[in-house]
PDB file of N, CA and C in Angstrom:
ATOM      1  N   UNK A   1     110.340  62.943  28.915  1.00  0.00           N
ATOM      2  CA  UNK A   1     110.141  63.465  30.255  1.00  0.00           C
ATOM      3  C   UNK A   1     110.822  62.572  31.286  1.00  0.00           C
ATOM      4  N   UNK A   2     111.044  61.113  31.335  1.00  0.00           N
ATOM      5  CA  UNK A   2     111.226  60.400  32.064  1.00  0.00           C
ATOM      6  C   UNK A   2     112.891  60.271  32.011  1.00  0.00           C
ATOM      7  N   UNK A   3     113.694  60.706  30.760  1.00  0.00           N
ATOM      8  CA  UNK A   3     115.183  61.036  30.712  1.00  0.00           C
ATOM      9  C   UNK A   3     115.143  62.101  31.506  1.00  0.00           C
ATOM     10  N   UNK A   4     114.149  63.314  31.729  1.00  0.00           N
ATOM     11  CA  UNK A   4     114.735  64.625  32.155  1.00  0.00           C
ATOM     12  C   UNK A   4     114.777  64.572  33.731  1.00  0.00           C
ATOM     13  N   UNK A   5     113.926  63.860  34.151  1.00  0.00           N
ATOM     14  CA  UNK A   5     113.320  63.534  35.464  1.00  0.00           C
ATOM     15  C   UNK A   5     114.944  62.776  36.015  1.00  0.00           C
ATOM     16  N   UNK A   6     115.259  61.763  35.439  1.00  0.00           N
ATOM     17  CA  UNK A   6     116.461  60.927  36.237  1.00  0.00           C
ATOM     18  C   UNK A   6     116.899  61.765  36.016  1.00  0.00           C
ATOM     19  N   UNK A   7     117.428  62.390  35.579  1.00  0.00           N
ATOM     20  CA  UNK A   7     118.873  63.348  35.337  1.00  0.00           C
ATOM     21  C   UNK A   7     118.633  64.295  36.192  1.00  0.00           C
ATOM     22  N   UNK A   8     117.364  65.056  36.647  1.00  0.00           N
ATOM     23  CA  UNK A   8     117.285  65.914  37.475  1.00  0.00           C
ATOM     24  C   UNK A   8     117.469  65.040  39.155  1.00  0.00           C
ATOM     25  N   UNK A   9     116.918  64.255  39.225  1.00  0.00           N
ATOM     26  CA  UNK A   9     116.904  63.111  40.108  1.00  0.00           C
ATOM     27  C   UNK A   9     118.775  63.338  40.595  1.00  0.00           C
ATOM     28  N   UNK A  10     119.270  62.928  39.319  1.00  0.00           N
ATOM     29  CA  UNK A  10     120.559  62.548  39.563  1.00  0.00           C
ATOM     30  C   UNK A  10     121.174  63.975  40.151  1.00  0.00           C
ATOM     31  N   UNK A  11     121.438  64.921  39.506  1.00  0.00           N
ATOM     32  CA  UNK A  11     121.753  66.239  39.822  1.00  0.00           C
ATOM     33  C   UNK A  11     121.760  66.541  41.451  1.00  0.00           C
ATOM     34  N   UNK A  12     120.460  66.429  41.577  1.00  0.00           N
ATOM     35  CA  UNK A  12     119.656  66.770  43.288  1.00  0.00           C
ATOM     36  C   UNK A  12     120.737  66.153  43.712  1.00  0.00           C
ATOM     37  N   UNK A  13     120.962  64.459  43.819  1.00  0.00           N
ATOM     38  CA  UNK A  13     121.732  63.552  44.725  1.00  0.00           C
ATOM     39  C   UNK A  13     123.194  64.014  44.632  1.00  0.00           C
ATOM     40  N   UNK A  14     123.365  64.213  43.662  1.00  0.00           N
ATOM     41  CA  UNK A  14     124.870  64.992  43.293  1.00  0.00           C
ATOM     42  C   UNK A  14     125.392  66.227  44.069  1.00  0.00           C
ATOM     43  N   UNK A  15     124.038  66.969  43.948  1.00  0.00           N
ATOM     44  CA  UNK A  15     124.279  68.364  44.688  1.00  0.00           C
ATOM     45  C   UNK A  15     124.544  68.129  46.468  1.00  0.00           C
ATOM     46  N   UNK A  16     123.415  67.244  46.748  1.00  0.00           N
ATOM     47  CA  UNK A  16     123.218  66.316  48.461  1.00  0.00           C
ATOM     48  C   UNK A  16     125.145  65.970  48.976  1.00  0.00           C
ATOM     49  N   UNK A  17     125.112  65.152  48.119  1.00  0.00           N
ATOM     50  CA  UNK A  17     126.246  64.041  48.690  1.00  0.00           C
ATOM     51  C   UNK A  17     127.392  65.017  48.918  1.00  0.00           C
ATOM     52  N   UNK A  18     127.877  66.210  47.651  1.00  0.00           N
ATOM     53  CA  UNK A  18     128.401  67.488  47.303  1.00  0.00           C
ATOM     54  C   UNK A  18     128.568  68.161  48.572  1.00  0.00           C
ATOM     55  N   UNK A  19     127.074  68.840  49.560  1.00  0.00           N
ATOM     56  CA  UNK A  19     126.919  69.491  50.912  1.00  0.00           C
ATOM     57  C   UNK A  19     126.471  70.779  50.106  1.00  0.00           C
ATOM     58  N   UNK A  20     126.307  70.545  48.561  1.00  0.00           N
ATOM     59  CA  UNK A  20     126.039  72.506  48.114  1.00  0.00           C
ATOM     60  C   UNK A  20     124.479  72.421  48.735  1.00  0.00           C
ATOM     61  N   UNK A  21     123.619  71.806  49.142  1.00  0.00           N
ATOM     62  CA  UNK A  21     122.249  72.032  49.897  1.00  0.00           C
ATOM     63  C   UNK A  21     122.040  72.700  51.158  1.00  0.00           C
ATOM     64  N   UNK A  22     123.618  72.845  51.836  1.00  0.00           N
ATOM     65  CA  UNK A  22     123.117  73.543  53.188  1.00  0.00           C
ATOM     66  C   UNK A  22     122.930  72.223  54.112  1.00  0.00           C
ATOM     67  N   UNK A  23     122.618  72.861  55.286  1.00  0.00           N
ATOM     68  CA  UNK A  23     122.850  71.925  56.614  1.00  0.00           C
ATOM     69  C   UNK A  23     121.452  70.667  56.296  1.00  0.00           C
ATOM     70  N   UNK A  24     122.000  69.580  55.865  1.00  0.00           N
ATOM     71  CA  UNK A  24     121.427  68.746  56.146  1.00  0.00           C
ATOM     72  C   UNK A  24     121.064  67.868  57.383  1.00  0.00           C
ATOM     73  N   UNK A  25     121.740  68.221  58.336  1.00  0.00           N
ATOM     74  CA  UNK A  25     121.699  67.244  59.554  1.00  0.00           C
ATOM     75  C   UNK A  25     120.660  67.897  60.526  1.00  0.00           C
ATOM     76  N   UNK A  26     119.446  67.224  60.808  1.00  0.00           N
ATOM     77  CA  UNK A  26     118.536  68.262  62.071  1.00  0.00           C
ATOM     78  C   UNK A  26     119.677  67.934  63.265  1.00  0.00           C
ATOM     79  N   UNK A  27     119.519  69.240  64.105  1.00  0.00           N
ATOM     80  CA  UNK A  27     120.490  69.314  65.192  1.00  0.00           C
ATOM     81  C   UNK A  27     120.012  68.266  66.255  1.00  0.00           C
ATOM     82  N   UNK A  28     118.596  67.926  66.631  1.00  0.00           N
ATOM     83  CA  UNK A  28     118.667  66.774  67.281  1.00  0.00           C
ATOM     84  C   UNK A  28     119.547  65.201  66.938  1.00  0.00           C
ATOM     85  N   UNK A  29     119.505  65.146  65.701  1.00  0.00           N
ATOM     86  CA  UNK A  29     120.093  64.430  65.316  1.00  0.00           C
ATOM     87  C   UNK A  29     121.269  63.990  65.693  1.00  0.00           C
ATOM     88  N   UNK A  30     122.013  65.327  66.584  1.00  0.00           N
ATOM     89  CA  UNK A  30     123.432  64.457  66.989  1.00  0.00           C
ATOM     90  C   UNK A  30     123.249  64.452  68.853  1.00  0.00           C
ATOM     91  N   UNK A  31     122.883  63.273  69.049  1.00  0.00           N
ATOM     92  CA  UNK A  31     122.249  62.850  70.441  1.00  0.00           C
ATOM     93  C   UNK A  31     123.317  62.285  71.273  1.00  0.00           C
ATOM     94  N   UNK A  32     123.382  62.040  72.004  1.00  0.00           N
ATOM     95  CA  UNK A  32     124.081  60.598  72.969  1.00  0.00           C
ATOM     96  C   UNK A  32     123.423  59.790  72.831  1.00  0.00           C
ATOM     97  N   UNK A  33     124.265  58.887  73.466  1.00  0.00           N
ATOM     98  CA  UNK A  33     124.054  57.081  73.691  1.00  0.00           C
ATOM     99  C   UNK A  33     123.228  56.958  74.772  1.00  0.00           C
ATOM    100  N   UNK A  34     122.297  56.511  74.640  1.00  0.00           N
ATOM    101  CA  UNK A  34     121.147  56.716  75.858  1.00  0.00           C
ATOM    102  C   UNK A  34     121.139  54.866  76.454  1.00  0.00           C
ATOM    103  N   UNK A  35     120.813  55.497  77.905  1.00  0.00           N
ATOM    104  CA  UNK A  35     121.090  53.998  78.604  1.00  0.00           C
ATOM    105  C   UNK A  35     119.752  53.131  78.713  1.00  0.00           C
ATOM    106  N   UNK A  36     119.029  54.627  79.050  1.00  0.00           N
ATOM    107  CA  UNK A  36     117.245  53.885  79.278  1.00  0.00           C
ATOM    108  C   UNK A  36     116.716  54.738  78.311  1.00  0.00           C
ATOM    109  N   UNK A  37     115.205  54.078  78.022  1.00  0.00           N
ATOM    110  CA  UNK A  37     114.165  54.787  77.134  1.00  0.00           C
ATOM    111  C   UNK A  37     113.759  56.645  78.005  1.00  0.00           C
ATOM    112  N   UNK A  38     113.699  55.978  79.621  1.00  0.00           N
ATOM    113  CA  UNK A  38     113.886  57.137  80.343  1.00  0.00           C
ATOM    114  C   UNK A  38     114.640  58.680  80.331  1.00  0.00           C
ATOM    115  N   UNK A  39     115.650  58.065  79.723  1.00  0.00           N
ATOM    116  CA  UNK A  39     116.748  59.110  79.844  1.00  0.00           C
ATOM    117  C   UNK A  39     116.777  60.003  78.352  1.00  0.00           C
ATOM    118  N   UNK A  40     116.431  58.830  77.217  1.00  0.00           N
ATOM    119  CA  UNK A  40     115.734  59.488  76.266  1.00  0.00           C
ATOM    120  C   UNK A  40     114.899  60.363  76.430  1.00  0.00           C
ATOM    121  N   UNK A  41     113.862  59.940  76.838  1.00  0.00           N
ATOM    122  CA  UNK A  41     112.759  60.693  76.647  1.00  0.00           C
ATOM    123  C   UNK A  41     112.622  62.624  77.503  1.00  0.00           C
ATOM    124  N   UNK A  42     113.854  62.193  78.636  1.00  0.00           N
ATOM    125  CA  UNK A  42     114.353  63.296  79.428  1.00  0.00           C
ATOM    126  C   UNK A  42     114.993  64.285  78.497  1.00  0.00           C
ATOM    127  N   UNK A  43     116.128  63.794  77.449  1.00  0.00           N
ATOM    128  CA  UNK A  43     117.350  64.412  77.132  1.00  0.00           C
ATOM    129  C   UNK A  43     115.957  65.318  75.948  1.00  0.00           C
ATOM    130  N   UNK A  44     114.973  64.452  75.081  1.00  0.00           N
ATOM    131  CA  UNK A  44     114.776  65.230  74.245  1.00  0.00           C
ATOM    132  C   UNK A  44     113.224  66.100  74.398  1.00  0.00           C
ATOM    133  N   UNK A  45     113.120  65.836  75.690  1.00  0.00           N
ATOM    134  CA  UNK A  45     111.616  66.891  76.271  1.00  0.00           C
ATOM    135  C   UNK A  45     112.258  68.682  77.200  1.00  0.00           C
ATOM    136  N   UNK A  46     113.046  67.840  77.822  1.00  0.00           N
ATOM    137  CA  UNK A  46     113.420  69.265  78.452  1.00  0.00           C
ATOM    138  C   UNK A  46     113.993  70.265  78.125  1.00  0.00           C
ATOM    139  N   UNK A  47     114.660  70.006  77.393  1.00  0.00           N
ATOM    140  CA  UNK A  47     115.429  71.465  76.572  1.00  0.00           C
ATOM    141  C   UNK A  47     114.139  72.231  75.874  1.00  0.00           C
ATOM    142  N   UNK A  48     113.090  71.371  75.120  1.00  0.00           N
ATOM    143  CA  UNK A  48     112.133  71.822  74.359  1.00  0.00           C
ATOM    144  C   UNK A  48     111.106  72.457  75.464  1.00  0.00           C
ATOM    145  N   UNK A  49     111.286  72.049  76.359  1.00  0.00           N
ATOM    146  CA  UNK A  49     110.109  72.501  77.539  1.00  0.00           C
ATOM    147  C   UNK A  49     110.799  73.901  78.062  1.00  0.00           C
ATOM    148  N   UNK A  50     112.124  73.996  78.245  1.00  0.00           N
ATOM    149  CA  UNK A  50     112.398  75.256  78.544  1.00  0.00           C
ATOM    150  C   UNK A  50     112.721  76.204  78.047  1.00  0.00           C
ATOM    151  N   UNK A  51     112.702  75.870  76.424  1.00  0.00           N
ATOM    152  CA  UNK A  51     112.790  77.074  75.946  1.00  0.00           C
ATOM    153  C   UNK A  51     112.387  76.818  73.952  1.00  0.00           C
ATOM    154  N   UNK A  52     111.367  76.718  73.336  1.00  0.00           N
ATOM    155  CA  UNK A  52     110.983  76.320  72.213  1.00  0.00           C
ATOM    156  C   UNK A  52     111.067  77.525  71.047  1.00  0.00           C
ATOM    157  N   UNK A  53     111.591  78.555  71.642  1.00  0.00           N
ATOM    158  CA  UNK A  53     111.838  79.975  70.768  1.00  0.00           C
ATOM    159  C   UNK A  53     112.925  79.893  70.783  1.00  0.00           C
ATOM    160  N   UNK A  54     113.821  79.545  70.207  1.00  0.00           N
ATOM    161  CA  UNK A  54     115.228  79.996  69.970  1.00  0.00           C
ATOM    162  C   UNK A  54     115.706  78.802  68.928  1.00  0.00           C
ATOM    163  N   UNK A  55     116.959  79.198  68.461  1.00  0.00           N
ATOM    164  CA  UNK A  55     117.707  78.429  67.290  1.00  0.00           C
ATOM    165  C   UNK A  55     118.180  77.085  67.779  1.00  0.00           C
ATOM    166  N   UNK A  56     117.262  76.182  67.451  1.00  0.00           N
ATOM    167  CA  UNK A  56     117.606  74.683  67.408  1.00  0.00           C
ATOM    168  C   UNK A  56     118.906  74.370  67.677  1.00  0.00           C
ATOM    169  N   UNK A  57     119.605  74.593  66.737  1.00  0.00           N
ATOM    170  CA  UNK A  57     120.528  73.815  66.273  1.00  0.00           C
ATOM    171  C   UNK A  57     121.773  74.524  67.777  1.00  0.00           C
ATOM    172  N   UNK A  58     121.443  75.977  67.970  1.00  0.00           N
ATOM    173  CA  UNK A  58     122.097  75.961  69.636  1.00  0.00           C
ATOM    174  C   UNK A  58     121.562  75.408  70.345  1.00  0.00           C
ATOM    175  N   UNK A  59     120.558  75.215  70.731  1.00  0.00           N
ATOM    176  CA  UNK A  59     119.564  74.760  71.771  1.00  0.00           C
ATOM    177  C   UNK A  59     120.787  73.075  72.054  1.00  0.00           C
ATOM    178  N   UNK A  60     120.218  72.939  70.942  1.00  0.00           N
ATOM    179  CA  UNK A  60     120.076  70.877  70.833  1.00  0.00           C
ATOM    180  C   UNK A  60     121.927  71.002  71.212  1.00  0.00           C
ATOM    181  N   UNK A  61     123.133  72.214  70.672  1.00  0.00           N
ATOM    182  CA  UNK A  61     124.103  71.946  70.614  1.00  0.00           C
ATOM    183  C   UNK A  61     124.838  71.924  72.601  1.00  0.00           C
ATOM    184  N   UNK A  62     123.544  73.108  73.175  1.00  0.00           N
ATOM    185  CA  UNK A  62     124.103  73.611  74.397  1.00  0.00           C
ATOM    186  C   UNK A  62     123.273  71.852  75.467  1.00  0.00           C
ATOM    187  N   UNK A  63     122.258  71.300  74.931  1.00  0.00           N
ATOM    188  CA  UNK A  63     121.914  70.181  75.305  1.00  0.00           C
ATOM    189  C   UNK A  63     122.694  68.813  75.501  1.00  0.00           C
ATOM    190  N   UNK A  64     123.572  68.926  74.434  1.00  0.00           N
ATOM    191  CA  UNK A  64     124.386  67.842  74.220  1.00  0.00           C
ATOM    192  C   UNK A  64     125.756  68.173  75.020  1.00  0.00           C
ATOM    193  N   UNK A  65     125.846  69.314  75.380  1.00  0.00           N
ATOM    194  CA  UNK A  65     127.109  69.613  75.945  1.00  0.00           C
ATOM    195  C   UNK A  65     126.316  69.744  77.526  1.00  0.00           C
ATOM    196  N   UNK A  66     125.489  69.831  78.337  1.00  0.00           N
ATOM    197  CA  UNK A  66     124.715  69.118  79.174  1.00  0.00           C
ATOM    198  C   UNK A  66     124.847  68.115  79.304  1.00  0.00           C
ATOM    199  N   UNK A  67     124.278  67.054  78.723  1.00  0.00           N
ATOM    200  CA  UNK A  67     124.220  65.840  78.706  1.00  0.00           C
ATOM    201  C   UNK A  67     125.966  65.036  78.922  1.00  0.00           C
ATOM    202  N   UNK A  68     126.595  65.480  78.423  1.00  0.00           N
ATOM    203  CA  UNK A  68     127.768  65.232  78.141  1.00  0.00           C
ATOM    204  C   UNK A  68     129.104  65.499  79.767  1.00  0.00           C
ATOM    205  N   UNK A  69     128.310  66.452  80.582  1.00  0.00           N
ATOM    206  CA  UNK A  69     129.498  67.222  81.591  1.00  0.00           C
ATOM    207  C   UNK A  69     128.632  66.185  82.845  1.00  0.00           C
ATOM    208  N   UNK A  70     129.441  65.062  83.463  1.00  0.00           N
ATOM    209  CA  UNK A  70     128.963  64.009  84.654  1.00  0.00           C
ATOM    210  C   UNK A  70     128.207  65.372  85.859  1.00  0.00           C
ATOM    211  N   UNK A  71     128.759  66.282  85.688  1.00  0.00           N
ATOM    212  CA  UNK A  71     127.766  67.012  86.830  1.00  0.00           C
ATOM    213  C   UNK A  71     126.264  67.526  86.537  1.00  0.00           C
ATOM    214  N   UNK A  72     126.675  68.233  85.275  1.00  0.00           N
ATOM    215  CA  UNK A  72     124.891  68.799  84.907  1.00  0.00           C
ATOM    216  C   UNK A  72     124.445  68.041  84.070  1.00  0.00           C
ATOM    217  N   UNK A  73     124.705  66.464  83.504  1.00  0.00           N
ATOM    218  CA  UNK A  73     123.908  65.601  83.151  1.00  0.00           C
ATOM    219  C   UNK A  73     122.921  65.328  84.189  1.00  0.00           C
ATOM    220  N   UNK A  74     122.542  65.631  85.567  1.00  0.00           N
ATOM    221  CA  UNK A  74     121.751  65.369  86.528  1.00  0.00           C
ATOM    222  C   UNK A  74     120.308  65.835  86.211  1.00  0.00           C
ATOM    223  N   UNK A  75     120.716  66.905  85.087  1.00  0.00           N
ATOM    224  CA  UNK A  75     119.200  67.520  84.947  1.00  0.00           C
ATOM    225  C   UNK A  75     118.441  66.690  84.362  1.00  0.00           C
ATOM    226  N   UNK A  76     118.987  65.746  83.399  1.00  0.00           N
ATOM    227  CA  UNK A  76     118.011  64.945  82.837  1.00  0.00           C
ATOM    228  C   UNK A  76     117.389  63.451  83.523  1.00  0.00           C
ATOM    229  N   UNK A  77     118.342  63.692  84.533  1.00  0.00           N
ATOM    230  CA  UNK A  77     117.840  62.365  85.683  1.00  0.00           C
ATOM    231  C   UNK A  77     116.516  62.740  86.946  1.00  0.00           C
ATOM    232  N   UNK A  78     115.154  62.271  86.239  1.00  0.00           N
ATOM    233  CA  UNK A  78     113.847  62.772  86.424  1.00  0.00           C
ATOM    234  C   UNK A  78     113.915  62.171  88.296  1.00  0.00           C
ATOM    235  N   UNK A  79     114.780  61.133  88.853  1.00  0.00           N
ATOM    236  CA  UNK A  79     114.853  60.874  90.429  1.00  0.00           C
ATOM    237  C   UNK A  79     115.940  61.550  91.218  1.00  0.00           C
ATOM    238  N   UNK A  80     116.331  62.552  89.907  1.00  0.00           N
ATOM    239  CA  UNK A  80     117.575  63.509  91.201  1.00  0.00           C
ATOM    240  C   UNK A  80     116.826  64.954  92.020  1.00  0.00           C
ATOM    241  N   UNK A  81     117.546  64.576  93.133  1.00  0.00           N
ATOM    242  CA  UNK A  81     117.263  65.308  93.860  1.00  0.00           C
ATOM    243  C   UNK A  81     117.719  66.739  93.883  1.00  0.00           C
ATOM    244  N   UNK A  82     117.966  67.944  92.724  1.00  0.00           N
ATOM    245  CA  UNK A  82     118.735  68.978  92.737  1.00  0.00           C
ATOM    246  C   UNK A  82     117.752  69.999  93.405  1.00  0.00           C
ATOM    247  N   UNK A  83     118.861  70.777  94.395  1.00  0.00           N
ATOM    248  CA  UNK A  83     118.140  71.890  94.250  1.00  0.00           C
ATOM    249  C   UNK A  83     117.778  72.695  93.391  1.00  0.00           C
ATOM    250  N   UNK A  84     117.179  73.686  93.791  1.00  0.00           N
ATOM    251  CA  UNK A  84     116.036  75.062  92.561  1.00  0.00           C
ATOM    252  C   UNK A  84     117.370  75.514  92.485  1.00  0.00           C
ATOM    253  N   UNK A  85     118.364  76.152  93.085  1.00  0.00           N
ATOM    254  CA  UNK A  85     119.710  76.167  93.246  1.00  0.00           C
ATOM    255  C   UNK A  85     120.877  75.451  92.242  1.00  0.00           C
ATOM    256  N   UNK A  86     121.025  74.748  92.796  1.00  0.00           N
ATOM    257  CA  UNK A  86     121.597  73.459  91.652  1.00  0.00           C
ATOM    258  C   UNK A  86     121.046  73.347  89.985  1.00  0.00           C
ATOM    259  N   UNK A  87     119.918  73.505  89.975  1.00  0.00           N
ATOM    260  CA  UNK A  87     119.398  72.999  88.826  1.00  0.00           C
ATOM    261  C   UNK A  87     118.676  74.128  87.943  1.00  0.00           C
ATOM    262  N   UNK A  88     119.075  75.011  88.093  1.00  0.00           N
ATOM    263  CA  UNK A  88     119.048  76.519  87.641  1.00  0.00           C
ATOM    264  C   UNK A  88     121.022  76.545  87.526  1.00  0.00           C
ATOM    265  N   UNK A  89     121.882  76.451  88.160  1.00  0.00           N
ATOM    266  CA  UNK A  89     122.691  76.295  87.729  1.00  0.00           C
ATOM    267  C   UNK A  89     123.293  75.368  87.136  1.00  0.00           C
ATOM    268  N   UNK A  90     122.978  74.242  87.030  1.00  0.00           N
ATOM    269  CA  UNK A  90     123.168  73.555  86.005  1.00  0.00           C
ATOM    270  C   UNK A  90     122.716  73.586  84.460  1.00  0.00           C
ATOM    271  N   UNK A  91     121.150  74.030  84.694  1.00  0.00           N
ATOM    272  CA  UNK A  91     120.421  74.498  83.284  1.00  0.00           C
ATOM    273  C   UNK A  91     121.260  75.765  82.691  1.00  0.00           C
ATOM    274  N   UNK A  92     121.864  76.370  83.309  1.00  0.00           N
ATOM    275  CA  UNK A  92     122.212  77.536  82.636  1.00  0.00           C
ATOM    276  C   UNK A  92     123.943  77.235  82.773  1.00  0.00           C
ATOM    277  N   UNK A  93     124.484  76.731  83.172  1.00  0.00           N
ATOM    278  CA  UNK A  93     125.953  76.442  82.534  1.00  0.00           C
ATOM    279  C   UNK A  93     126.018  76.682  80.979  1.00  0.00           C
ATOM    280  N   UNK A  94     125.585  75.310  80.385  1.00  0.00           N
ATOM    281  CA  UNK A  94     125.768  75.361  78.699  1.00  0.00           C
ATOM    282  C   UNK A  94     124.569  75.984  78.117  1.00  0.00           C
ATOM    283  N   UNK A  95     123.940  76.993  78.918  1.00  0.00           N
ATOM    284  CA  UNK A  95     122.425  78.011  78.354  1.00  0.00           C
ATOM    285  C   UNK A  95     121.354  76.975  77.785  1.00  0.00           C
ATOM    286  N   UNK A  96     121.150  75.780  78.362  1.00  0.00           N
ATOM    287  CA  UNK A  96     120.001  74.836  78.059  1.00  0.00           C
ATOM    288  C   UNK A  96     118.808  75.971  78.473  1.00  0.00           C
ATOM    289  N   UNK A  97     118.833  76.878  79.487  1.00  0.00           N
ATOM    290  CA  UNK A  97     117.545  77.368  80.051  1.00  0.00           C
ATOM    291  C   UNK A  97     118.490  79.169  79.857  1.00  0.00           C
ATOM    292  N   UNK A  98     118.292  80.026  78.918  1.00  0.00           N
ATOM    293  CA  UNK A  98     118.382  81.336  79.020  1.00  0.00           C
ATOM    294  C   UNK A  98     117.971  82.174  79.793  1.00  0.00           C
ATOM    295  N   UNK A  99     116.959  82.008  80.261  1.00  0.00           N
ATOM    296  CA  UNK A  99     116.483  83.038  81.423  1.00  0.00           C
ATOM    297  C   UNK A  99     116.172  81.972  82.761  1.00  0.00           C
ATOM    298  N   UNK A 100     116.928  82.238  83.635  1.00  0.00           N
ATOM    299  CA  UNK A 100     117.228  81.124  84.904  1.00  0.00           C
ATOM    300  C   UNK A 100     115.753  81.247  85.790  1.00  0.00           C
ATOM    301  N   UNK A 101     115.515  82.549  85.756  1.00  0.00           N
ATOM    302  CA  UNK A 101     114.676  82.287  86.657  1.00  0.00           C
ATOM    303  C   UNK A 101     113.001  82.289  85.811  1.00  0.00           C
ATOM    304  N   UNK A 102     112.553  82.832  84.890  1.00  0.00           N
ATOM    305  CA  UNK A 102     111.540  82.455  84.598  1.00  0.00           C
ATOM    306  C   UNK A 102     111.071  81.007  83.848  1.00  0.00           C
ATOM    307  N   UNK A 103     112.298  80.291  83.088  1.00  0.00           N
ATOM    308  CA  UNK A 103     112.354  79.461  82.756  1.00  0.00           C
ATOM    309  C   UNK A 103     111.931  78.164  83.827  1.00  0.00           C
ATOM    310  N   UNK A 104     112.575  78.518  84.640  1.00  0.00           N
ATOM    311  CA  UNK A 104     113.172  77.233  85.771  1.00  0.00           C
ATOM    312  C   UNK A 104     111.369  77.520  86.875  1.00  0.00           C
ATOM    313  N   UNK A 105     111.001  78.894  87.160  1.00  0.00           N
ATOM    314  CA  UNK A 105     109.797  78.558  87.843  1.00  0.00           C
ATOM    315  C   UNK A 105     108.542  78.132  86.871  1.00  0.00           C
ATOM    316  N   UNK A 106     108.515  78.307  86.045  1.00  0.00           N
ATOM    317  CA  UNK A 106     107.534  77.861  85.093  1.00  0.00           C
ATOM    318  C   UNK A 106     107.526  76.481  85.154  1.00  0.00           C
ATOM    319  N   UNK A 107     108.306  75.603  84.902  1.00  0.00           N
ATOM    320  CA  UNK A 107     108.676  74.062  84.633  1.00  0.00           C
ATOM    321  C   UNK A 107     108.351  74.001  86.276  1.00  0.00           C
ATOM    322  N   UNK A 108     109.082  74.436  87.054  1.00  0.00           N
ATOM    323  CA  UNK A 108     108.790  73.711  88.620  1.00  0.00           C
ATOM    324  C   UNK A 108     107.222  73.807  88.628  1.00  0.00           C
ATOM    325  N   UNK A 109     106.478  74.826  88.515  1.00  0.00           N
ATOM    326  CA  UNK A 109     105.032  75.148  88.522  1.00  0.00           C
ATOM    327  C   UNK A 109     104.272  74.195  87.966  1.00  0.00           C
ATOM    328  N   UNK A 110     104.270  73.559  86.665  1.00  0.00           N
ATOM    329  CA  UNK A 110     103.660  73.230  85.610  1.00  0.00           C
ATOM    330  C   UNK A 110     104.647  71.758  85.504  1.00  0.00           C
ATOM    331  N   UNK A 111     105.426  71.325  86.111  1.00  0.00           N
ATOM    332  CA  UNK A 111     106.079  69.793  86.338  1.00  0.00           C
ATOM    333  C   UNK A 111     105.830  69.419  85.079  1.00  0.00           C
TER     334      UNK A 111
END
């Protein structure tokens, strides 16, 4: 039993390293370089706060491309001053927030 076990062992890792398993990488997983614990904790609450029904791996992809553009990275900066204006259009550039306006008054409501 203990020959059949490594060998199955081995196989699995074989198949892994291979990619025949399918998407191994969780989509949070590919993040930015974060400056403060702050900005962390921004980049990976708000996307989830505005919208927790939909396919991750877009979500986290339209997040990172947020995070990434010097203008609508602002959303994740919790002392900017954007307007409901601004920050409805910024959330919805790379579709971080799909529905602009129920998304965006809910979060203003419920901070």
């Amino acid at each position: 039993m203990n020959k059949t076990f490594i060998q199955n062992c081995e196989e699995l890792l074989q198949a892994y390293t291979q990619g025949k398993l399918g998407q191994t990488t969780m989509p949070e997983d590919s993040h930015p370089k974060f400056i403060s614990n702050e900005e962390r904790l921004a980049y990976f609450t708000l996307p989830m706060s505005l919208n927790y029904q939909r396919n991750s791996y877009t979500l986290w992809e339209n997040a990172l491309l947020t995070f990434n553009d010097p203008i609508t990275k602002k959303v994740f900066d919790i002392n900017s001053n954007l307007t409901e204006t601004k920050l409805r259009q910024h959330l919805t550039k790379y579709k971080v927030a799909l529905q602009p306006n129920k998304h965006l008054e809910y979060n203003l409501k419920n901070g």
